[in-house]
C-alpha atoms as a PDB file:
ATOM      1  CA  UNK A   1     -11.553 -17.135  -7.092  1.00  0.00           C
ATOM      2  CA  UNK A   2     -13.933 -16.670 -10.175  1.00  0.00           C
ATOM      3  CA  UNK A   3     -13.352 -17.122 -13.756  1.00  0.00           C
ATOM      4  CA  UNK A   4     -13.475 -12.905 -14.250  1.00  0.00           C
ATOM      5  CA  UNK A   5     -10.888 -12.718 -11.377  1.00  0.00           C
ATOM      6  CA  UNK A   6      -8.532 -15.485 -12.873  1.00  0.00           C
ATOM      7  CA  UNK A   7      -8.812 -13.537 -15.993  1.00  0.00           C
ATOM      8  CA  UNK A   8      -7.884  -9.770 -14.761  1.00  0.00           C
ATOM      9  CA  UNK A   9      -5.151 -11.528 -13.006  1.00  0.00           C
ATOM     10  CA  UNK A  10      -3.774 -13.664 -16.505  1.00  0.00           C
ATOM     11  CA  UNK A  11      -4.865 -10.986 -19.186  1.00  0.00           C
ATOM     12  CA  UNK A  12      -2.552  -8.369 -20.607  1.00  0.00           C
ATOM     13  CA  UNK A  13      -3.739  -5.128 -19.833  1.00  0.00           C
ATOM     14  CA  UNK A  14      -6.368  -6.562 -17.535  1.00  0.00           C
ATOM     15  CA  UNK A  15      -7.795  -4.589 -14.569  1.00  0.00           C
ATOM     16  CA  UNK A  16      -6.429  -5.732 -11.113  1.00  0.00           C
ATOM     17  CA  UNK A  17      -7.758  -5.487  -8.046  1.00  0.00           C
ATOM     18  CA  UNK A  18      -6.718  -2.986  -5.486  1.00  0.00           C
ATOM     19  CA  UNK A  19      -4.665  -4.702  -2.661  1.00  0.00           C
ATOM     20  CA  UNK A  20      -6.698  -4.739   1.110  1.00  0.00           C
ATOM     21  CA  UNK A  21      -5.506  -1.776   2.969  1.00  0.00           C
ATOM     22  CA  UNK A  22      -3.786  -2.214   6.694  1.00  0.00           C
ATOM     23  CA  UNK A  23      -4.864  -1.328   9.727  1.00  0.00           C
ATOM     24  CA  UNK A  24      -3.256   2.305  11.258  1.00  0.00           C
ATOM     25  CA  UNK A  25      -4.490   4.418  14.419  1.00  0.00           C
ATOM     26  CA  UNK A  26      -5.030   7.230  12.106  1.00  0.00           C
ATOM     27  CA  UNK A  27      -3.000   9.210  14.742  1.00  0.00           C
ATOM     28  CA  UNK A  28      -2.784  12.942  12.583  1.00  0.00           C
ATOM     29  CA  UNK A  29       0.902  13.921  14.281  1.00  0.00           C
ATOM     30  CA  UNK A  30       2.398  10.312  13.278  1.00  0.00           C
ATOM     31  CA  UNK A  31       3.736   9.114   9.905  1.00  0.00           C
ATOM     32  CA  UNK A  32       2.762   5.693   9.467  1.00  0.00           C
ATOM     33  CA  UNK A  33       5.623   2.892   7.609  1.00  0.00           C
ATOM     34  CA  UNK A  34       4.078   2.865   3.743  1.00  0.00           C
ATOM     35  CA  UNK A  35       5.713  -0.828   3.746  1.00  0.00           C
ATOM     36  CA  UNK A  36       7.143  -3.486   6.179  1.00  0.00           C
ATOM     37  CA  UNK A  37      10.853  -3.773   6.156  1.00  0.00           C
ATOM     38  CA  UNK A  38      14.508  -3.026   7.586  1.00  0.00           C
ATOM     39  CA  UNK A  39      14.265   0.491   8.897  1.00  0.00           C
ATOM     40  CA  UNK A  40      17.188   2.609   7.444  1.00  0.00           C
ATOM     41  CA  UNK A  41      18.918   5.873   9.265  1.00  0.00           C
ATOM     42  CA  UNK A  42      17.796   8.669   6.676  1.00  0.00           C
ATOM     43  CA  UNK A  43      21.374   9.478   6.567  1.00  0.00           C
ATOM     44  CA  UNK A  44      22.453   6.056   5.615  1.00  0.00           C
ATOM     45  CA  UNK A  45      20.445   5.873   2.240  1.00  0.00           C
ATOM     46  CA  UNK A  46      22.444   5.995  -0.666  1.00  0.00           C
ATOM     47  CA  UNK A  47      21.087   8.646  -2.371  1.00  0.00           C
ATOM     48  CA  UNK A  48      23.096  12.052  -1.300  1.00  0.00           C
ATOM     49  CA  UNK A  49      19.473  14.051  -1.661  1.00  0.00           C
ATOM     50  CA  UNK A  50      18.140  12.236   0.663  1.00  0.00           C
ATOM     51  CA  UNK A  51      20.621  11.276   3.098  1.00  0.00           C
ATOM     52  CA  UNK A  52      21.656  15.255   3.321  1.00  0.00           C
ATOM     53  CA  UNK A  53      18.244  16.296   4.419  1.00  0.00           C
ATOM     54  CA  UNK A  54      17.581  18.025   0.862  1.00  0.00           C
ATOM     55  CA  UNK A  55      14.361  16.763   0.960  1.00  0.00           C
ATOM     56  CA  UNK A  56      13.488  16.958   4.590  1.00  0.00           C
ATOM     57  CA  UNK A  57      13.544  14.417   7.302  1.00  0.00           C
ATOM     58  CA  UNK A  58      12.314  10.940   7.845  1.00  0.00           C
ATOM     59  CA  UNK A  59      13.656   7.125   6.837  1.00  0.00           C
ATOM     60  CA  UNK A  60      14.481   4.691   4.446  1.00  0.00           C
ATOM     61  CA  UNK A  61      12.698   1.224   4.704  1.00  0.00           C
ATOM     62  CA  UNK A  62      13.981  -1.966   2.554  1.00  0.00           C
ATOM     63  CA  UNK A  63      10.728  -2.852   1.799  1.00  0.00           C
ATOM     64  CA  UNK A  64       9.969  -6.710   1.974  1.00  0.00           C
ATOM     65  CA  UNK A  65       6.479  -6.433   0.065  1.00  0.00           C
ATOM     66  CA  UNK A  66       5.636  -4.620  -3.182  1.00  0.00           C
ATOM     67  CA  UNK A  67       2.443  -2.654  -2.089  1.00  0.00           C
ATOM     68  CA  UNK A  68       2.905   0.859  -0.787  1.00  0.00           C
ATOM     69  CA  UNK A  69       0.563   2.103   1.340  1.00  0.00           C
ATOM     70  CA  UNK A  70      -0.550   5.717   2.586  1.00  0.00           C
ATOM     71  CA  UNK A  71       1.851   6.876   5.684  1.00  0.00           C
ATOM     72  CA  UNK A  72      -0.455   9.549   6.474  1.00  0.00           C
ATOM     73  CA  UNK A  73      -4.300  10.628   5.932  1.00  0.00           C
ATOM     74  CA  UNK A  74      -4.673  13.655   3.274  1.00  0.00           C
ATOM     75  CA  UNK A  75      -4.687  14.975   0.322  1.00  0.00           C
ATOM     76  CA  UNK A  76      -2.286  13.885  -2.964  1.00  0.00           C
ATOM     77  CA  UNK A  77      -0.829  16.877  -3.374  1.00  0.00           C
ATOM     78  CA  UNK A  78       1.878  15.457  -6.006  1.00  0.00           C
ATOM     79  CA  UNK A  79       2.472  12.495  -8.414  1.00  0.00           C
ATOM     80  CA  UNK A  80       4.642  11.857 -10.982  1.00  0.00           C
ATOM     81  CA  UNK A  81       4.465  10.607 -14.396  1.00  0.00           C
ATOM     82  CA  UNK A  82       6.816   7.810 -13.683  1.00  0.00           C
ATOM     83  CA  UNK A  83       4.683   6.738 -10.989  1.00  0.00           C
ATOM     84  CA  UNK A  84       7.656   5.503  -8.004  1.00  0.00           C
ATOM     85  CA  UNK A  85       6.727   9.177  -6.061  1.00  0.00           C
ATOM     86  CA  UNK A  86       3.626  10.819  -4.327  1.00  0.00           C
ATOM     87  CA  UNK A  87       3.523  14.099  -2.060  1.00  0.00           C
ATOM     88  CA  UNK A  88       0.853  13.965   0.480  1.00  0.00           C
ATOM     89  CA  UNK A  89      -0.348  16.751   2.854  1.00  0.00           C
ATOM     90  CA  UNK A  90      -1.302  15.370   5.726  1.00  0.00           C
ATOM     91  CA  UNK A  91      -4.049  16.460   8.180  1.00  0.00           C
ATOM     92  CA  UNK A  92      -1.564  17.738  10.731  1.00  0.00           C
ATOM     93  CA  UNK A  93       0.045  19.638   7.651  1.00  0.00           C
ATOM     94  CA  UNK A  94       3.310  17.960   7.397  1.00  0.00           C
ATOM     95  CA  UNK A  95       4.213  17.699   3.314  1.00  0.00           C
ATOM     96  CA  UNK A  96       5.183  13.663   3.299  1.00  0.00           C
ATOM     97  CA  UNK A  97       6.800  12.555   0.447  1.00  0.00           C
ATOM     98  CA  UNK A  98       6.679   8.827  -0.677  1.00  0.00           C
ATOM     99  CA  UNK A  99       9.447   7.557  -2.762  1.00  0.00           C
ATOM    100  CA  UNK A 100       9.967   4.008  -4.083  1.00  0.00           C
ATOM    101  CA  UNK A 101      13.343   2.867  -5.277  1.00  0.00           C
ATOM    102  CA  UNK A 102      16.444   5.181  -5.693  1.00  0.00           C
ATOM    103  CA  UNK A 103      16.986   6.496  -9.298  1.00  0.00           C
ATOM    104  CA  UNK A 104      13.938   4.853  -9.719  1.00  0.00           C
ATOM    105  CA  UNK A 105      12.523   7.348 -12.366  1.00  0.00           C
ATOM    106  CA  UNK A 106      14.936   5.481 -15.083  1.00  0.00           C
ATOM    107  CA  UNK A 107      12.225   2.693 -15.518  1.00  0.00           C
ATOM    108  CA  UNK A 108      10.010   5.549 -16.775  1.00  0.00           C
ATOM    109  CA  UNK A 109       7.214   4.174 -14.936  1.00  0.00           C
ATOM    110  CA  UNK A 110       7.715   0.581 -15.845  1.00  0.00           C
ATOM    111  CA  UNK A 111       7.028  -1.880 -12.801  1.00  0.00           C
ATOM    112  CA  UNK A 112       4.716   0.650 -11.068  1.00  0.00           C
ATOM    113  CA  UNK A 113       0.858   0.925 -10.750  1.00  0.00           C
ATOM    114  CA  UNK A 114      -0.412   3.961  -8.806  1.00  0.00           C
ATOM    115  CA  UNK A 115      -4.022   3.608  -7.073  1.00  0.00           C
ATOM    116  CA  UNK A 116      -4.506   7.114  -6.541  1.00  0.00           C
ATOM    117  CA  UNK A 117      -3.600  10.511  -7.936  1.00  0.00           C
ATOM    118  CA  UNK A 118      -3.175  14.474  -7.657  1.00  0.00           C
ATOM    119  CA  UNK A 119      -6.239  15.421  -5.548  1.00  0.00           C
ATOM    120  CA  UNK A 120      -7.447  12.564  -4.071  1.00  0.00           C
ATOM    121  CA  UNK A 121      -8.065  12.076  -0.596  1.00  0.00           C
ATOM    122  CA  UNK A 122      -6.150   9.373   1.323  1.00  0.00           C
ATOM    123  CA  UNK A 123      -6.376   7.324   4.691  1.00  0.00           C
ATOM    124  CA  UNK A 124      -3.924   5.918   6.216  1.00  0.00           C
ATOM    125  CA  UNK A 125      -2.880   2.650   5.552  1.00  0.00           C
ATOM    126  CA  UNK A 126      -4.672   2.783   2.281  1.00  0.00           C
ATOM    127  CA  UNK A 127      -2.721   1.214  -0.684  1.00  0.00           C
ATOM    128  CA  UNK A 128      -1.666   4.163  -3.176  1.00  0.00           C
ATOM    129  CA  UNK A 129       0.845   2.017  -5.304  1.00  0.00           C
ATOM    130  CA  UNK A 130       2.544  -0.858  -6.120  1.00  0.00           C
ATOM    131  CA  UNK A 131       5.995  -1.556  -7.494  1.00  0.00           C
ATOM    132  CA  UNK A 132       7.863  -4.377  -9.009  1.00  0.00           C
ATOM    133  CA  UNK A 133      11.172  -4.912  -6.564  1.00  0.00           C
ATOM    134  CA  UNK A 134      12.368  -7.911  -8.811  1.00  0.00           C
ATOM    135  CA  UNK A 135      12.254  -5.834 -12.012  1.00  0.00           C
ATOM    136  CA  UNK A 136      14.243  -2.654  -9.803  1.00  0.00           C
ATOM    137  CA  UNK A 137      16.767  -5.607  -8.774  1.00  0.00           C
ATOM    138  CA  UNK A 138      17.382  -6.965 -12.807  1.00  0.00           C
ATOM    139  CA  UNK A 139      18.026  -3.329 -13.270  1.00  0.00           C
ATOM    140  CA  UNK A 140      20.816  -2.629 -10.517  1.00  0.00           C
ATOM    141  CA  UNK A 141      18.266   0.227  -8.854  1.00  0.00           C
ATOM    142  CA  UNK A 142      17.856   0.270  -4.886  1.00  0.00           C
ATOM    143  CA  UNK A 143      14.840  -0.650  -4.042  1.00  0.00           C
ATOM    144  CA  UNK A 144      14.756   1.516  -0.660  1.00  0.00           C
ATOM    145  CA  UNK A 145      10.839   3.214   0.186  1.00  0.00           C
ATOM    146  CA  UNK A 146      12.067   6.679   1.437  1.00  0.00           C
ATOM    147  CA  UNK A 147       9.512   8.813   3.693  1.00  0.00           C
ATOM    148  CA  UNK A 148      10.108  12.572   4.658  1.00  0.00           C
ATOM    149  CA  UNK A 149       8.449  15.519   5.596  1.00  0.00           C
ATOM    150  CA  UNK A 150       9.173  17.961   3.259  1.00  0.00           C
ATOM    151  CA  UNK A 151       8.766  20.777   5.403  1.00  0.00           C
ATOM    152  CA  UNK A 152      10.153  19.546   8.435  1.00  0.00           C
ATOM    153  CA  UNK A 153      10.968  23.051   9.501  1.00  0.00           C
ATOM    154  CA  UNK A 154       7.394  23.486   9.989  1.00  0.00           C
ATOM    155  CA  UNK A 155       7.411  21.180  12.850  1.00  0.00           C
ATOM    156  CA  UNK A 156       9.809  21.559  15.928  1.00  0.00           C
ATOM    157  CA  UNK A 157      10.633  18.259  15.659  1.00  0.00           C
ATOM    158  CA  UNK A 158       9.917  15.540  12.840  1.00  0.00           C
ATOM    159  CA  UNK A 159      11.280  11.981  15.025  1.00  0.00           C
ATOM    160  CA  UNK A 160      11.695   8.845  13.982  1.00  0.00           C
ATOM    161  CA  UNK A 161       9.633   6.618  16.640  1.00  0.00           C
ATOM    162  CA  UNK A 162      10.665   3.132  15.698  1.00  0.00           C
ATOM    163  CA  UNK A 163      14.063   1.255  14.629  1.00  0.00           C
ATOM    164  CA  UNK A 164      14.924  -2.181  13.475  1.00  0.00           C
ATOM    165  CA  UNK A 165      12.029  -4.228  11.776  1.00  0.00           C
ATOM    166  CA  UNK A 166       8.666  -2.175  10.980  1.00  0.00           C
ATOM    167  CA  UNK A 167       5.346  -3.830   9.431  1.00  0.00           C
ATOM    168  CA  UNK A 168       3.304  -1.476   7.245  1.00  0.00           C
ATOM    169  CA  UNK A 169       0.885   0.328   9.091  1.00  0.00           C
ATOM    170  CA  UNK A 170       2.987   0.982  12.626  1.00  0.00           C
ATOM    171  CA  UNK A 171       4.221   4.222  13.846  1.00  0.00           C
ATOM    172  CA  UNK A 172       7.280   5.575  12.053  1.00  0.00           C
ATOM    173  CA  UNK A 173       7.985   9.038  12.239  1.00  0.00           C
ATOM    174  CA  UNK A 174       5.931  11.758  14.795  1.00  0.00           C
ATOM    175  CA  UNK A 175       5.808  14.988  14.020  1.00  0.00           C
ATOM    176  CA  UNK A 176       5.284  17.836  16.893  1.00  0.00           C
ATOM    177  CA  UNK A 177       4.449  21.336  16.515  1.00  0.00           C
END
């Protein structure tokens, strides 16, 4: 490590590197996991948006890591100002939403960096953001990654392809036409 990159890591305000991104088939009908982690039955996260379907369908993950990284290749179709959410059209078309933490948008941004932003173009398995889990704990906030496809009803089915343990990068949801 050189001096300038002890520096952006120690100075406030300082300009970190991105985080390396992780290797992903770049399959365009799958939804890649954005982090590794527990694997949680949409309907068991405890947000009652989500776990009704409001938002489409797809999974929870308790993330294990901090970095979030792109579940599909597209186009950032959506951020938000306090940075825990992106909307991504993907190649295939599906509308995947990203969202860190549950009533995460009370920190007002605080604990999250975001990498990219409304109309950028994305790989999968590139790192879009990164969040602070610790600070979400301290706060009593969930810190449960939640992936759907917003317009599931677009597809005739949206699956989950994977249970238990996931590492970011594998195969998480598929989506057929």
């Amino acid at each position: 490590m050189g001096l300038f990159d002890k520096l952006s890591r120690t100075l406030p305000g300082a300009r970190r590197q991105v985080p390396d991104a992780v290797t992903v088939a770049q399959d365009p009908q799958t939804v890649f996991a954005p982090v590794a982690g527990s694997v949680v039955a949409l309907d068991a996260v405890a947000d009652p948006a989500f776990a009704q379907g409001m938002l489409g369908r797809g999974v929870g993950i308790k993330a294990e890591g901090d970095v979030a990284f792109a579940p599909v290749s597209g186009t950032v179709v959506a951020d938000v100002k306090t940075k825990h959410a992106l909307l991504i059209r993907a190649e295939c078309g599906a509308e995947v939403l990203l969202h860190v933490g549950l009533d995460s948008v009370r920190l007002r941004g605080a604990g999250f960096r975001t990498y990219v932003r409304k109309g950028d173009d994305v790989r999968a398995g590139q790192p879009v953001m990164s969040f602070d889990r610790s600070l979400m704990a301290e706060r009593g906030l969930d810190d449960t990654v939640v992936v759907t496809v917003t317009n599931s009803d677009a597809f005739a089915a949206v699956e989950p392809v994977c249970a238990g343990e996931v590492a970011a990068g594998s195969e998480l949801l598929r989506c057929e036409r």
